[in-house]
C-alpha atoms as a PDB file:
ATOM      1  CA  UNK A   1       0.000   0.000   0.000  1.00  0.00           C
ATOM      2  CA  UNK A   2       1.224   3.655  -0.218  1.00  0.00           C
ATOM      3  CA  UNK A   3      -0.613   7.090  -0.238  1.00  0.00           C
ATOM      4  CA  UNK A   4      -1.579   7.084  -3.995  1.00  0.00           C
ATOM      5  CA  UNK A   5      -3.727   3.639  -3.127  1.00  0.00           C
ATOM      6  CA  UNK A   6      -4.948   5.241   0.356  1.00  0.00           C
ATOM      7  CA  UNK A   7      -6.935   8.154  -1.417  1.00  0.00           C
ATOM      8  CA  UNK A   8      -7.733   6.082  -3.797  1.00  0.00           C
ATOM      9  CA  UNK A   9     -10.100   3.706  -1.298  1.00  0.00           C
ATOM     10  CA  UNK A  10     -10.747   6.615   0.792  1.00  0.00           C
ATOM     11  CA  UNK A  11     -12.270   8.755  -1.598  1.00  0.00           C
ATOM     12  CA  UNK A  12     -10.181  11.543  -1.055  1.00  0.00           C
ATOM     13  CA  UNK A  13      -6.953  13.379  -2.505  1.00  0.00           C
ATOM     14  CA  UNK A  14      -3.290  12.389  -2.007  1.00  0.00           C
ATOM     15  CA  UNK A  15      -2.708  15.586  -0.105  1.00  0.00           C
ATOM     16  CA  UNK A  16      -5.310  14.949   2.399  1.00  0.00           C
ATOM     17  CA  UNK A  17      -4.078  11.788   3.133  1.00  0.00           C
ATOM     18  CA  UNK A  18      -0.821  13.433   3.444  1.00  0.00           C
ATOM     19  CA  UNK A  19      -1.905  15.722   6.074  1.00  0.00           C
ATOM     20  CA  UNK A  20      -3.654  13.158   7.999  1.00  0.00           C
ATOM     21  CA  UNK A  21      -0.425  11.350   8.499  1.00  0.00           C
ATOM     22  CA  UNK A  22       1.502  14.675   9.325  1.00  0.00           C
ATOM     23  CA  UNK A  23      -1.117  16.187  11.896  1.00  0.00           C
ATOM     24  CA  UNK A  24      -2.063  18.899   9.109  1.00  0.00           C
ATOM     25  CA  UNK A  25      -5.840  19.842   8.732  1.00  0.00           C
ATOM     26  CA  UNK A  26      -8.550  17.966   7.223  1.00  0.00           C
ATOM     27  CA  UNK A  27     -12.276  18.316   7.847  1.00  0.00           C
ATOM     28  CA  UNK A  28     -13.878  15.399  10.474  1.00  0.00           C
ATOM     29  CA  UNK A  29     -15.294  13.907   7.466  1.00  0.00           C
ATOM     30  CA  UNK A  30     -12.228  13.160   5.305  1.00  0.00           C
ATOM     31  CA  UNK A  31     -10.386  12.236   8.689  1.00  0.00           C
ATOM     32  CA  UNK A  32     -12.436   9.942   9.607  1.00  0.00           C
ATOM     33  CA  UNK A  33     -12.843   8.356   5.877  1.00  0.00           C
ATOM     34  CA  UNK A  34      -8.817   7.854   5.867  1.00  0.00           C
ATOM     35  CA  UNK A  35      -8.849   6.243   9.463  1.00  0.00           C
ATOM     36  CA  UNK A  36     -11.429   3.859   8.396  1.00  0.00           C
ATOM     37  CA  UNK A  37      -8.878   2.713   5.350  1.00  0.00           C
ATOM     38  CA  UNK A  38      -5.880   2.614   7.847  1.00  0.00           C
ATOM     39  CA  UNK A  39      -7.711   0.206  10.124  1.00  0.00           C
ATOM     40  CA  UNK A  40      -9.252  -2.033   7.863  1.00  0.00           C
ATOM     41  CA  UNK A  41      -5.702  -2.260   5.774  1.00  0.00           C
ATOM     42  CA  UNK A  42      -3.299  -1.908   8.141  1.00  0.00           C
ATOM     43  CA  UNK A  43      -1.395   0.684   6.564  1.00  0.00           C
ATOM     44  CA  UNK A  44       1.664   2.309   8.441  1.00  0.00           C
ATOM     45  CA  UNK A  45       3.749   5.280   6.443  1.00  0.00           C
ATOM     46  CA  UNK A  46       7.557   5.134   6.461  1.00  0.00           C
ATOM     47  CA  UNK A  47       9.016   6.441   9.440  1.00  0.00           C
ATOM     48  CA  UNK A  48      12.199   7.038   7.069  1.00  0.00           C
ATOM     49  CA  UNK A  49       9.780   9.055   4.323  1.00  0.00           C
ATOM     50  CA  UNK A  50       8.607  11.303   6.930  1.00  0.00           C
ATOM     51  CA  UNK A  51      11.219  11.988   8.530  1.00  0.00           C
ATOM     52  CA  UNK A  52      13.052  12.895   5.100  1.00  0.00           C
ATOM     53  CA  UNK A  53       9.718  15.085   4.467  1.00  0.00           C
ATOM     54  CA  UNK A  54       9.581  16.749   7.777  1.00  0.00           C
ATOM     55  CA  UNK A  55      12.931  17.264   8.548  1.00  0.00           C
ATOM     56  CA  UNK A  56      11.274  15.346  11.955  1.00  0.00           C
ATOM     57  CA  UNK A  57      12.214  11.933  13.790  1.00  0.00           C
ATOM     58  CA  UNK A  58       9.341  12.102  16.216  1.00  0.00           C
ATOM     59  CA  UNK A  59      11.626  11.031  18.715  1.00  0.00           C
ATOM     60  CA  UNK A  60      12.790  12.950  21.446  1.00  0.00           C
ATOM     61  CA  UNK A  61      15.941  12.057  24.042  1.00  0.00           C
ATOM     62  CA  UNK A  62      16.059  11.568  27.600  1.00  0.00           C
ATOM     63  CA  UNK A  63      18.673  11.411  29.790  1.00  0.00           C
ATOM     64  CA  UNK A  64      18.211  10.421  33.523  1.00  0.00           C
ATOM     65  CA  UNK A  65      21.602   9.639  36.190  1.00  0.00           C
ATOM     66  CA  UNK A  66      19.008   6.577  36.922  1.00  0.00           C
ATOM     67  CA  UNK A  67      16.509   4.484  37.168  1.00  0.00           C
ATOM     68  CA  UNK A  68      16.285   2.789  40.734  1.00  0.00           C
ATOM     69  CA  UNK A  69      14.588   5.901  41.926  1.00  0.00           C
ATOM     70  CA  UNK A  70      11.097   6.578  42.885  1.00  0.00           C
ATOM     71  CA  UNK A  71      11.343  10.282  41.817  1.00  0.00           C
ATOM     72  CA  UNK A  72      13.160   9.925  38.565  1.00  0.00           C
ATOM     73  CA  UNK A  73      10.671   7.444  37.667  1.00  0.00           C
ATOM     74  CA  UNK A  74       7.778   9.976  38.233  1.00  0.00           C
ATOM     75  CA  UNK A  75       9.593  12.547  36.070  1.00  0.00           C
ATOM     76  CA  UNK A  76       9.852   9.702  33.305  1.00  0.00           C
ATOM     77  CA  UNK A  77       6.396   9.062  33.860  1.00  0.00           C
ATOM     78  CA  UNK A  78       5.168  12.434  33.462  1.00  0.00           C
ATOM     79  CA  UNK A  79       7.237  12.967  30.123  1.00  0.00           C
ATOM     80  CA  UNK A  80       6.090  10.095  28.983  1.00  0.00           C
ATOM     81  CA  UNK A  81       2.376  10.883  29.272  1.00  0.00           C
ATOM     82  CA  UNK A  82       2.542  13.577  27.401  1.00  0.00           C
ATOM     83  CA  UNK A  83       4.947  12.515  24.291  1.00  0.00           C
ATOM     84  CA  UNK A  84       2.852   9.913  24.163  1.00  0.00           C
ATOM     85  CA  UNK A  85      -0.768  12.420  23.610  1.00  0.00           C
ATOM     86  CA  UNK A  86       2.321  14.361  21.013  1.00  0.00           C
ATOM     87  CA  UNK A  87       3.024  11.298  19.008  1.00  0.00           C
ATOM     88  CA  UNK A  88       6.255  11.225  19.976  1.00  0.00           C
ATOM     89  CA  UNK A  89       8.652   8.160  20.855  1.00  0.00           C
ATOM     90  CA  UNK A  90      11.218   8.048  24.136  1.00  0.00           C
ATOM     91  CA  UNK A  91      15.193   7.259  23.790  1.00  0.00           C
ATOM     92  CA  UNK A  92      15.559   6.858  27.605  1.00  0.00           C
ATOM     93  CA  UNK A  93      19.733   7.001  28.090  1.00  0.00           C
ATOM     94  CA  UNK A  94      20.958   6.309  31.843  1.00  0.00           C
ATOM     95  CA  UNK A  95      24.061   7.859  32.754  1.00  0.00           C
ATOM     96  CA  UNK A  96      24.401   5.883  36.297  1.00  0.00           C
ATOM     97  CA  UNK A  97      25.329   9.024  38.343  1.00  0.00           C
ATOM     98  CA  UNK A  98      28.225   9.832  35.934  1.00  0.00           C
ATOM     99  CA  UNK A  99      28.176  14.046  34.436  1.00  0.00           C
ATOM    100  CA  UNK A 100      30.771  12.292  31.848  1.00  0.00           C
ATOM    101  CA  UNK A 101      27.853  10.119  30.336  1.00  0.00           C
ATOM    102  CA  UNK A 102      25.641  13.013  30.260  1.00  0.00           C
ATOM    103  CA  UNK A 103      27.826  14.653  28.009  1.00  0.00           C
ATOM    104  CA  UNK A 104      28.741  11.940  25.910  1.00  0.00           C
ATOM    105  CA  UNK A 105      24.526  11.557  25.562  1.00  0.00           C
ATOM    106  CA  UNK A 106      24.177  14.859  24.992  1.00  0.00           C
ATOM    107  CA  UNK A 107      26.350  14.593  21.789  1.00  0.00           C
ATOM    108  CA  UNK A 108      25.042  11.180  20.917  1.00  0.00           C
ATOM    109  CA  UNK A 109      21.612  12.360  20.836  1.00  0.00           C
ATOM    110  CA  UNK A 110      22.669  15.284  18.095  1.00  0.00           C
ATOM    111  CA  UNK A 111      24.658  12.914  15.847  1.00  0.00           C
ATOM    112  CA  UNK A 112      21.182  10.627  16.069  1.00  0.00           C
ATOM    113  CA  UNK A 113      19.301  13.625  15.346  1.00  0.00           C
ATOM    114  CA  UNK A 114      16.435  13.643  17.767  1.00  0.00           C
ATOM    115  CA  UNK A 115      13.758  15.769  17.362  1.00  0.00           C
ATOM    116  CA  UNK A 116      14.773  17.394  21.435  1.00  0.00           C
ATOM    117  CA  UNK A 117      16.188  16.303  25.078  1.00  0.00           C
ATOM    118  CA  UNK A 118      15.070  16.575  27.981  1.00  0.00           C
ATOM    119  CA  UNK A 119      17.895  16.294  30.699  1.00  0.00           C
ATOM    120  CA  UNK A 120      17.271  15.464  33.884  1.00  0.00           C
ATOM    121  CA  UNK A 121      20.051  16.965  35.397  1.00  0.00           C
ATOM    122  CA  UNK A 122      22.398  16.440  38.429  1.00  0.00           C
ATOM    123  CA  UNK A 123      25.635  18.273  38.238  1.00  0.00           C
ATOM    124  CA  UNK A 124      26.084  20.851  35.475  1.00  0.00           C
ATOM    125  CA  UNK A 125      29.772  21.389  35.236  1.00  0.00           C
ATOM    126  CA  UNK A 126      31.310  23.894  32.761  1.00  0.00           C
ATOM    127  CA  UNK A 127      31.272  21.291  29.810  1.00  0.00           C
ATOM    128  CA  UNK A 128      27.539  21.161  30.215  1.00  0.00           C
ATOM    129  CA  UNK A 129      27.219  24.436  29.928  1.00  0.00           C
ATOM    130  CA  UNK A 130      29.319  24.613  26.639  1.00  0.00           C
ATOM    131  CA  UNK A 131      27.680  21.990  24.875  1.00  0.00           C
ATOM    132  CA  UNK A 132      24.117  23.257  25.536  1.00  0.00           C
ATOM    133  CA  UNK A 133      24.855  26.719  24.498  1.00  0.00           C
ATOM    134  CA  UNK A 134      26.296  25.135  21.343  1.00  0.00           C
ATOM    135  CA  UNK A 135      23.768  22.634  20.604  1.00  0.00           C
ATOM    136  CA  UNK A 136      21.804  21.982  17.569  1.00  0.00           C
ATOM    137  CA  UNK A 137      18.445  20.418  18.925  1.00  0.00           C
ATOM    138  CA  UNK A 138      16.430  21.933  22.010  1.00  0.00           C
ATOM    139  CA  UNK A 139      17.390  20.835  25.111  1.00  0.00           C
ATOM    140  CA  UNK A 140      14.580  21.267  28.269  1.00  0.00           C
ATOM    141  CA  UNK A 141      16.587  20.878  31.710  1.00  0.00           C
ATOM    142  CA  UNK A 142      14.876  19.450  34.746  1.00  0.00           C
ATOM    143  CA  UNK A 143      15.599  19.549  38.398  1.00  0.00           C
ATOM    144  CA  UNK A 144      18.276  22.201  37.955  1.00  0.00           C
ATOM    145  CA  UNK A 145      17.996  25.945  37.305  1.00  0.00           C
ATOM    146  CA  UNK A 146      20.712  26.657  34.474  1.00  0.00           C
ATOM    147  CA  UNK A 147      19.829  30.843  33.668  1.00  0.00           C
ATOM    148  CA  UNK A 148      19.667  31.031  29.888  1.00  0.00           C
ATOM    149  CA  UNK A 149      18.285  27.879  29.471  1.00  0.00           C
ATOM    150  CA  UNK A 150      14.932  25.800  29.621  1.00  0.00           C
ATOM    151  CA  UNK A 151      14.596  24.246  32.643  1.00  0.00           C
ATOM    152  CA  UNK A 152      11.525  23.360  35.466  1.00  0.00           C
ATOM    153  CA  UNK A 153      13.105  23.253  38.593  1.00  0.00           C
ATOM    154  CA  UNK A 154      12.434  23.000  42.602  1.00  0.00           C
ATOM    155  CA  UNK A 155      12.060  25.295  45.037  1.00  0.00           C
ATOM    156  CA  UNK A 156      14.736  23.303  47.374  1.00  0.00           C
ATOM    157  CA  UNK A 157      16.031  25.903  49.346  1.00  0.00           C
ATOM    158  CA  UNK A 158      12.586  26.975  50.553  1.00  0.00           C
ATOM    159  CA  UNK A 159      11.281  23.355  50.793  1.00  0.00           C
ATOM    160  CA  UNK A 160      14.508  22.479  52.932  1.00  0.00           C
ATOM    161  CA  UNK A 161      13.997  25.450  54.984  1.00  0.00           C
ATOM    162  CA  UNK A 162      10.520  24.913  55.819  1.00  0.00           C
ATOM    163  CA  UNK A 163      11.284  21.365  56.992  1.00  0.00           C
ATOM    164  CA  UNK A 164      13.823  22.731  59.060  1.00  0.00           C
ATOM    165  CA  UNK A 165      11.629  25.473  60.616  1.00  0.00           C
ATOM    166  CA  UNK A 166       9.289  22.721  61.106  1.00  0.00           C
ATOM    167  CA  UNK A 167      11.644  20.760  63.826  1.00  0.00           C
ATOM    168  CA  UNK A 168      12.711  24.044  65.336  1.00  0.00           C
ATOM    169  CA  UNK A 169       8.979  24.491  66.105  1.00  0.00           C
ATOM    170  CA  UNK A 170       8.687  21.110  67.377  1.00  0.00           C
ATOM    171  CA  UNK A 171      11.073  21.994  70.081  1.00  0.00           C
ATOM    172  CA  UNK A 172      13.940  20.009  68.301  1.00  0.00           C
ATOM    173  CA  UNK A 173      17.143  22.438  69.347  1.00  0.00           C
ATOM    174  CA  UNK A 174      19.616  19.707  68.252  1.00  0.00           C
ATOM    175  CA  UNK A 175      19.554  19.041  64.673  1.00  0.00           C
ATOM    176  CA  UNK A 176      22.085  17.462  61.974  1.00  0.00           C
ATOM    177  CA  UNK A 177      21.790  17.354  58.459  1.00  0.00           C
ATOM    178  CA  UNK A 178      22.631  14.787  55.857  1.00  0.00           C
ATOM    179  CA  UNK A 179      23.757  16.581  52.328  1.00  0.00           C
ATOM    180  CA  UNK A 180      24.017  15.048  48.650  1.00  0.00           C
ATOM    181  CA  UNK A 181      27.101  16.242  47.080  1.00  0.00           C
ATOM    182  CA  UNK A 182      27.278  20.056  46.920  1.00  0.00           C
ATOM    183  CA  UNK A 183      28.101  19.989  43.307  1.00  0.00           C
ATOM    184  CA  UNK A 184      24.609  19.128  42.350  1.00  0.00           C
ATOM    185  CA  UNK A 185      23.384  22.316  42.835  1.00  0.00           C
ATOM    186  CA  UNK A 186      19.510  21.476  43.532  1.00  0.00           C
ATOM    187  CA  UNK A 187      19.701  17.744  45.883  1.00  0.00           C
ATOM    188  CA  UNK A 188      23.232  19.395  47.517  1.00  0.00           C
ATOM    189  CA  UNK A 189      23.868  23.309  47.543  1.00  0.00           C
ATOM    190  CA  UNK A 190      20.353  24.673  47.991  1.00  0.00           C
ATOM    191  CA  UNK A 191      19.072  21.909  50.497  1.00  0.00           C
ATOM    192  CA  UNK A 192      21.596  21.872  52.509  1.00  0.00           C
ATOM    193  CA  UNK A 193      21.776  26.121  52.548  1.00  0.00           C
ATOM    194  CA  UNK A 194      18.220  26.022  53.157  1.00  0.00           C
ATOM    195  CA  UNK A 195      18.816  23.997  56.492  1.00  0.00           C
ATOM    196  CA  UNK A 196      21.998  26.629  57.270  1.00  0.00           C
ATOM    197  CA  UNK A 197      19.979  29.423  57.207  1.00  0.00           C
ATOM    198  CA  UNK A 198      16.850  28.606  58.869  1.00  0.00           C
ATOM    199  CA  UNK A 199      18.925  27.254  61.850  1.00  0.00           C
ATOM    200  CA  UNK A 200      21.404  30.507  61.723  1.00  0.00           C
ATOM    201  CA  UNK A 201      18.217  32.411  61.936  1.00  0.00           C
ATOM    202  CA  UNK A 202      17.068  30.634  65.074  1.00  0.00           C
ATOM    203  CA  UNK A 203      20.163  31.751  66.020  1.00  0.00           C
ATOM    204  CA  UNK A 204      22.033  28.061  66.672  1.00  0.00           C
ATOM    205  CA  UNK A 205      24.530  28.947  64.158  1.00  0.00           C
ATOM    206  CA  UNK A 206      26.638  26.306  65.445  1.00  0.00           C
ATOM    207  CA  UNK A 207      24.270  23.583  64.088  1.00  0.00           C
ATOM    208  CA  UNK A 208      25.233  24.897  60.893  1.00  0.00           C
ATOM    209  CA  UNK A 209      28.108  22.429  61.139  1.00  0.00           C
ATOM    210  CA  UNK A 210      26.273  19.561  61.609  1.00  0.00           C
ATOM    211  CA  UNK A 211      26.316  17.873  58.459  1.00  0.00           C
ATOM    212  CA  UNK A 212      27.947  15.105  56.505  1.00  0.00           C
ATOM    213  CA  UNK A 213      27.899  14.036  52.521  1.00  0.00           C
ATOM    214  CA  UNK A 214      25.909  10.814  51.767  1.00  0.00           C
ATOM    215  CA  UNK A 215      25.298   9.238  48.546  1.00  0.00           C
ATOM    216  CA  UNK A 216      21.905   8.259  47.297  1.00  0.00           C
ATOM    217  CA  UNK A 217      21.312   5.212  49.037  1.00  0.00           C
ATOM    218  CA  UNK A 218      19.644   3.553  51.922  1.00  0.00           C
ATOM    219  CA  UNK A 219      23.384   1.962  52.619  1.00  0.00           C
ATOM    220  CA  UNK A 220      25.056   5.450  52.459  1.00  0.00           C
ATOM    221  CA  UNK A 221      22.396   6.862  54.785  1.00  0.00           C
ATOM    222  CA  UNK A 222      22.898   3.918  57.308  1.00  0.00           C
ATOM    223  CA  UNK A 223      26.891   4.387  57.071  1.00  0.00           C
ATOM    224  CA  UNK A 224      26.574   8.737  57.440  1.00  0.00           C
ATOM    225  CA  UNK A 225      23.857   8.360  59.891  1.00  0.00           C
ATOM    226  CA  UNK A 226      26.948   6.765  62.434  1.00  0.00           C
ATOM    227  CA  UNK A 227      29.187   9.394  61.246  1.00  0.00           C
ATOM    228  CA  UNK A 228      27.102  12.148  62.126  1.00  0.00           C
ATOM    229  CA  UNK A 229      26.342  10.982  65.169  1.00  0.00           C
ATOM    230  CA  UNK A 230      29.874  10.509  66.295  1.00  0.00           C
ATOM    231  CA  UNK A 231      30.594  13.761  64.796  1.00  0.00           C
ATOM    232  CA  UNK A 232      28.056  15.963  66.608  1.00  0.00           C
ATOM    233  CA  UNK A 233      27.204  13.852  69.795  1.00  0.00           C
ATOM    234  CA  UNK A 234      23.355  13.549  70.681  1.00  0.00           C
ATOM    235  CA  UNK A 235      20.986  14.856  68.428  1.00  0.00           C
ATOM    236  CA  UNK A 236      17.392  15.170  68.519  1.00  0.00           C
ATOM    237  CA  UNK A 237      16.694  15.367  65.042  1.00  0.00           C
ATOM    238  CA  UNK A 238      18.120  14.628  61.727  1.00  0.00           C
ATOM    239  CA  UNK A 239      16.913  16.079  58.112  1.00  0.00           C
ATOM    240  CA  UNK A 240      18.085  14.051  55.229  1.00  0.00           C
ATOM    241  CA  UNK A 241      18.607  15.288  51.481  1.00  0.00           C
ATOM    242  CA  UNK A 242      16.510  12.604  50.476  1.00  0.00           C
ATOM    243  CA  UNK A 243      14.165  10.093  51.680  1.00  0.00           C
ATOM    244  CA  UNK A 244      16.098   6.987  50.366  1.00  0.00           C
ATOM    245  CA  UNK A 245      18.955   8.418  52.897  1.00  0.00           C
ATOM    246  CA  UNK A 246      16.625   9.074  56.345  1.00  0.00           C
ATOM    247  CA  UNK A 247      15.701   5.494  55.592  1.00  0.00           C
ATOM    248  CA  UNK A 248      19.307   4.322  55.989  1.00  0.00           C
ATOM    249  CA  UNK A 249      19.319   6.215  58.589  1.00  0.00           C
ATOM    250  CA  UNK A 250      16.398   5.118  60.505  1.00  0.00           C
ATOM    251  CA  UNK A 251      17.739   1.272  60.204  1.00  0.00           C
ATOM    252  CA  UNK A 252      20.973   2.501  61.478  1.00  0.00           C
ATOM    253  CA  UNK A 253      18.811   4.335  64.589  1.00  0.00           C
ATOM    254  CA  UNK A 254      16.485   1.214  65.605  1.00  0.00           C
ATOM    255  CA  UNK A 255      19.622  -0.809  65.666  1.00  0.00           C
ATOM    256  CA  UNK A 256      21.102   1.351  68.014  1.00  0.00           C
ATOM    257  CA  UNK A 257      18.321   1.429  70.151  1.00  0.00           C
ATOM    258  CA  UNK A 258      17.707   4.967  69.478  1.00  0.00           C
ATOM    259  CA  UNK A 259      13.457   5.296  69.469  1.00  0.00           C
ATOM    260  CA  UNK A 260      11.945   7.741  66.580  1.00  0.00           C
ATOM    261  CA  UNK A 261      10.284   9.637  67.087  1.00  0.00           C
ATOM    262  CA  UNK A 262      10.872  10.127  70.979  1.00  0.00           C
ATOM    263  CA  UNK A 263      14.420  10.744  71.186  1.00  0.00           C
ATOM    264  CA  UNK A 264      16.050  11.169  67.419  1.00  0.00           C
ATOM    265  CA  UNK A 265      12.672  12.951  64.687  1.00  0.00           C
ATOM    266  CA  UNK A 266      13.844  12.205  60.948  1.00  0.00           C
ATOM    267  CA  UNK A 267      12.711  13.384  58.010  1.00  0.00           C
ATOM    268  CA  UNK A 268      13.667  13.136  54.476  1.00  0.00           C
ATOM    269  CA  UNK A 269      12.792  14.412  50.911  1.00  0.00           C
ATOM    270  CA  UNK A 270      10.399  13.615  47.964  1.00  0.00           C
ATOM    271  CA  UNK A 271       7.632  12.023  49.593  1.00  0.00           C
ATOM    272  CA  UNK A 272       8.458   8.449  48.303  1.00  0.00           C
ATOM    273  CA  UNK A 273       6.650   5.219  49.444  1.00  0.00           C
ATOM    274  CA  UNK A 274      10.033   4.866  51.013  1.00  0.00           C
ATOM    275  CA  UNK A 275       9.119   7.439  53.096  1.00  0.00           C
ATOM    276  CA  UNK A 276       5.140   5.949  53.802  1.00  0.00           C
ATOM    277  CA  UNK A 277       6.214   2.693  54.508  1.00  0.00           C
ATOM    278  CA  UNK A 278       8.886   3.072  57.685  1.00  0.00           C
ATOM    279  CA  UNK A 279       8.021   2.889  61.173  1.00  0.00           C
ATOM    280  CA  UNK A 280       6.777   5.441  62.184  1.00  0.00           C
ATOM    281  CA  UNK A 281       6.329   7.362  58.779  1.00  0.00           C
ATOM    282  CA  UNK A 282       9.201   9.800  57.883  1.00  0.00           C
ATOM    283  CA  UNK A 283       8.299  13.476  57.584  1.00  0.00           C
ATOM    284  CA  UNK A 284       9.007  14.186  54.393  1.00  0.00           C
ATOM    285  CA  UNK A 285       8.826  16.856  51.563  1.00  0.00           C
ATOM    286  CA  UNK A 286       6.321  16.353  48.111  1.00  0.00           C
ATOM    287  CA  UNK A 287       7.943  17.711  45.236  1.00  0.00           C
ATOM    288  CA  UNK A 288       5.850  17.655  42.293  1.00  0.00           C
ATOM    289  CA  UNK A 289       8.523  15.172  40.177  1.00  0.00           C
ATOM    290  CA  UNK A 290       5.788  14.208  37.862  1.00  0.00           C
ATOM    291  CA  UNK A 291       4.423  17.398  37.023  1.00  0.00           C
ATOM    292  CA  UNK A 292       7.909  18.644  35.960  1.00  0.00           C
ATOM    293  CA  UNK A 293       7.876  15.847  33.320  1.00  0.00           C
ATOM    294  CA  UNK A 294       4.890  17.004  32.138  1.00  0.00           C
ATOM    295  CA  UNK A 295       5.904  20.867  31.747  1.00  0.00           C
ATOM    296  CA  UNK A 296       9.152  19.698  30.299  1.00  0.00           C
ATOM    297  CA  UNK A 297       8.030  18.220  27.783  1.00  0.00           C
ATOM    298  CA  UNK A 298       5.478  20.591  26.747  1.00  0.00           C
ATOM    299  CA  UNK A 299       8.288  23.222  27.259  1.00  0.00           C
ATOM    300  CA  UNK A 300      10.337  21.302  24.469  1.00  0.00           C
ATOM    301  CA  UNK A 301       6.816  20.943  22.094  1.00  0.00           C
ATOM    302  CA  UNK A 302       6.377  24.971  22.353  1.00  0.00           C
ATOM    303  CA  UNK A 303      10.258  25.186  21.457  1.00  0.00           C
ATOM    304  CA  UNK A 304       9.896  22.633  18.479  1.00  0.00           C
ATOM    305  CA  UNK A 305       6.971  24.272  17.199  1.00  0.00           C
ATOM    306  CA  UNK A 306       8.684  27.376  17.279  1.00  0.00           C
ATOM    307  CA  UNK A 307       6.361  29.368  19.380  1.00  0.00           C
ATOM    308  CA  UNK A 308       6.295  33.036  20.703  1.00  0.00           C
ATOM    309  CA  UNK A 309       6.653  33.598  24.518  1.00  0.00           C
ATOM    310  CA  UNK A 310       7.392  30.277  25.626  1.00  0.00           C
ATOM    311  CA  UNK A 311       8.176  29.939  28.850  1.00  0.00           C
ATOM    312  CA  UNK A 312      11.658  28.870  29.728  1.00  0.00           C
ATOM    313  CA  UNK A 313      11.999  28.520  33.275  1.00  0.00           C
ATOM    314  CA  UNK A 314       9.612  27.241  35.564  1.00  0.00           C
ATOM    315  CA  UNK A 315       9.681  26.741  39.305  1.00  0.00           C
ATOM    316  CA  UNK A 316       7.447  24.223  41.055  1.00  0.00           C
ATOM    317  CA  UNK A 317       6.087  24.398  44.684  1.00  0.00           C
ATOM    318  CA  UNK A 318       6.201  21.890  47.109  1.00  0.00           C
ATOM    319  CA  UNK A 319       4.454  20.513  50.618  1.00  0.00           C
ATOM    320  CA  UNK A 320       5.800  19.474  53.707  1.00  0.00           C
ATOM    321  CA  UNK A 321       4.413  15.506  54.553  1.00  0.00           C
ATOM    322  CA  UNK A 322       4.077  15.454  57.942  1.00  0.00           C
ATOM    323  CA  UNK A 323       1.840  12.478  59.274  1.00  0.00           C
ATOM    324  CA  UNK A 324      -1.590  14.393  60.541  1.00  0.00           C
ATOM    325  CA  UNK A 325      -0.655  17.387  59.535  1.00  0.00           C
ATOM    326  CA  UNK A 326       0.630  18.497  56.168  1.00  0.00           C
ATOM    327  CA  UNK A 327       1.672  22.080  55.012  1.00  0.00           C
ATOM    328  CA  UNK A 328       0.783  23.122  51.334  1.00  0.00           C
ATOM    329  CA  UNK A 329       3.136  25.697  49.449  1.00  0.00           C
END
């Protein structure tokens, strides 16, 4: 079968069928004539043709650091929703953690001529920021703020600090803090300086040195919860990055003996099932991960299709999750 044969059966002209294939307009009637030949004959068009026509793969490129992770998998979720209502097709790449990878995706991606990426960002080093400014397809960031660029992004600091505030008014005077890596500016630097400054403001400035660096892992959590315990002495609470770490951290309390909530409160970040399933419940932080898919991608549609006034940087809210009594923002 090919187009020629298509109108033919359809009643209609070549063109039409043409458009119907390529999202142009057709009346109901016409549209609904050619889907009725398409069923009934099974007809696909060349992915190759089209994408010869249209200078378009249809395909766009994503690039997560992983994929054991409830909240990336939201974000995938929500960009896949919507490519999917777009007619558009996922590369997923994984980089395992590793800004090299990114890189080497980001080029990848532009020698397989996707139509956009969407990055879901952890560290942007100064390579990153080369290679996007010199890019040839669209790139939508997520989870970082990168100024210049597309991106949806967090409001960690605030979020952080809110949580923070939140023990202080619980009459927790005591607190450590468990920090991703400072380089990724989101998960690290702006956490961790929203817990700094809501404590400074309390005016414990000296618990601004309560912190260690943990990886993102339960086993990491477990291993920094002992070191920041025998770095600061007692504590009465501990705020972790992220909720995969206060989980680690609450194995490595129970098998000290130490009861949560009475002596030790813990909370994390991201509102995981992670987080719903401990004993008791972590406090926790929502961050709307798959809502940020969604936006991205629409981001990259309004940037593919070329339109006016799109909107390149987005910040999302959050809530605080804390069993009986949460906090919208």
């Amino acid at each position: 079968m090919n187009i020629a044969e298509i109108a033919k059966l359809a009643g209609v002209s070549r063109a039409a069928v043409s458009r119907y294939f390529n999202d142009g307009y057709i009346s109901e009637q016409k549209r609904e004539q050619i889907r009725k030949v398409v069923e009934e004959t099974g007809y696909r068009p060349s992915v190759q043709a089209q994408t010869l026509r249209t200078k378009k793969t249809k395909m766009v490129g994503v690039i997560v650091p992983k994929i054991a992770s409830a909240s990336i998998g939201k974000v995938v979720e929500g960009i896949l929703s919507v490519l999917n209502e777009n007619g558009y097709q996922m590369l997923l790449a994984v980089t395992q953690n590793d800004p090299k990878k990114e890189l080497e995706y980001l080029s990848a991606f532009r020698e397989k001529q996707v139509d956009g990426v969407i990055l879901v960002a952890t560290v942007l080093t100064l390579e990153h920021k080369r290679m996007l400014k010199a890019g040839s397809v669209p790139v939508v960031i997520v989870g970082q703020y990168l100024d210049g660029h597309s991106c949806v992004f967090h409001d960690d600091y605030h979020a952080s600090y809110d949580l923070t505030r939140l023990f202080l008014n619980k009459g927790r005077r005591n607190l450590g803090y468990i920090s991703a890596i400072e380089q990724d500016q989101a998960v690290g630097a702006e956490r961790y300086r929203g817990f700094r400054e809501a404590v400074s403001e309390a005016g414990l400035n000296e618990l601004a040195q309560n912190y260690v660096t943990a990886a993102f892992s339960v086993a990491s959590g477990y291993e920094m919860a002992g070191e920041l315990l025998k770095k600061c002495g007692d504590l009465d609470g501990i705020i972790c990055a992220t909720d995969t770490m206060a989980a680690g951290v609450m194995q490595y309390l129970n098998e000290q003996g130490k009861k949560v909530p009475e002596q030790i409160l813990v909370a994390g970040q991201g509102d995981s099932e992670m987080a719903k399933v401990t004993e008791p419940p972590l406090i926790s932080v929502h961050y709307a991960y798959e809502k940020s898919g969604e936006i991205a991608v629409q981001m990259l549609m309004d940037l593919l299709g070329h339109k006016e006034g799109v909107v390149r940087e987005v910040k999302l809210g959050y809530h605080l999750v804390d069993p009986g009594n949460d906090l919208q923002k």
